[in-house]
Protein backbone atom coordinates (compact mmCIF):
# COMPACT_ATOMS: atom_id res chain seq x y z
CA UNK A 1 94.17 95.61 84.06
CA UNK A 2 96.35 97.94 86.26
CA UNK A 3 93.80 97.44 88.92
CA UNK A 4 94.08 93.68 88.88
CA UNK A 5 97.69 94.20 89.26
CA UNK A 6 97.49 96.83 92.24
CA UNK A 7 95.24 94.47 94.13
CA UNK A 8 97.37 91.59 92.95
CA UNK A 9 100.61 93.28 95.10
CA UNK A 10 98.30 94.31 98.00
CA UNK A 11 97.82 90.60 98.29
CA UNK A 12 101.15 90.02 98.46
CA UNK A 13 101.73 92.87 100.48
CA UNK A 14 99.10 91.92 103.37
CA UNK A 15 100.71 88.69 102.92
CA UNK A 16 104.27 89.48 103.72
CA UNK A 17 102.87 91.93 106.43
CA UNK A 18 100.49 89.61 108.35
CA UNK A 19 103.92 87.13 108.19
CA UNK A 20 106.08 90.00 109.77
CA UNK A 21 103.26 91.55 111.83
């Protein structure tokens, strides 16, 4: 479960940093 979750916000992370980067 919590791992789903970290690797949900890493999504997000990469994401938001591939959009800023």
């Amino acid at each position: 479960m919590f791992e789903q979750a970290f690797r949900n916000i890493d999504d997000i992370l990469r994401k938001e940093a591939g959009c800023t980067t």
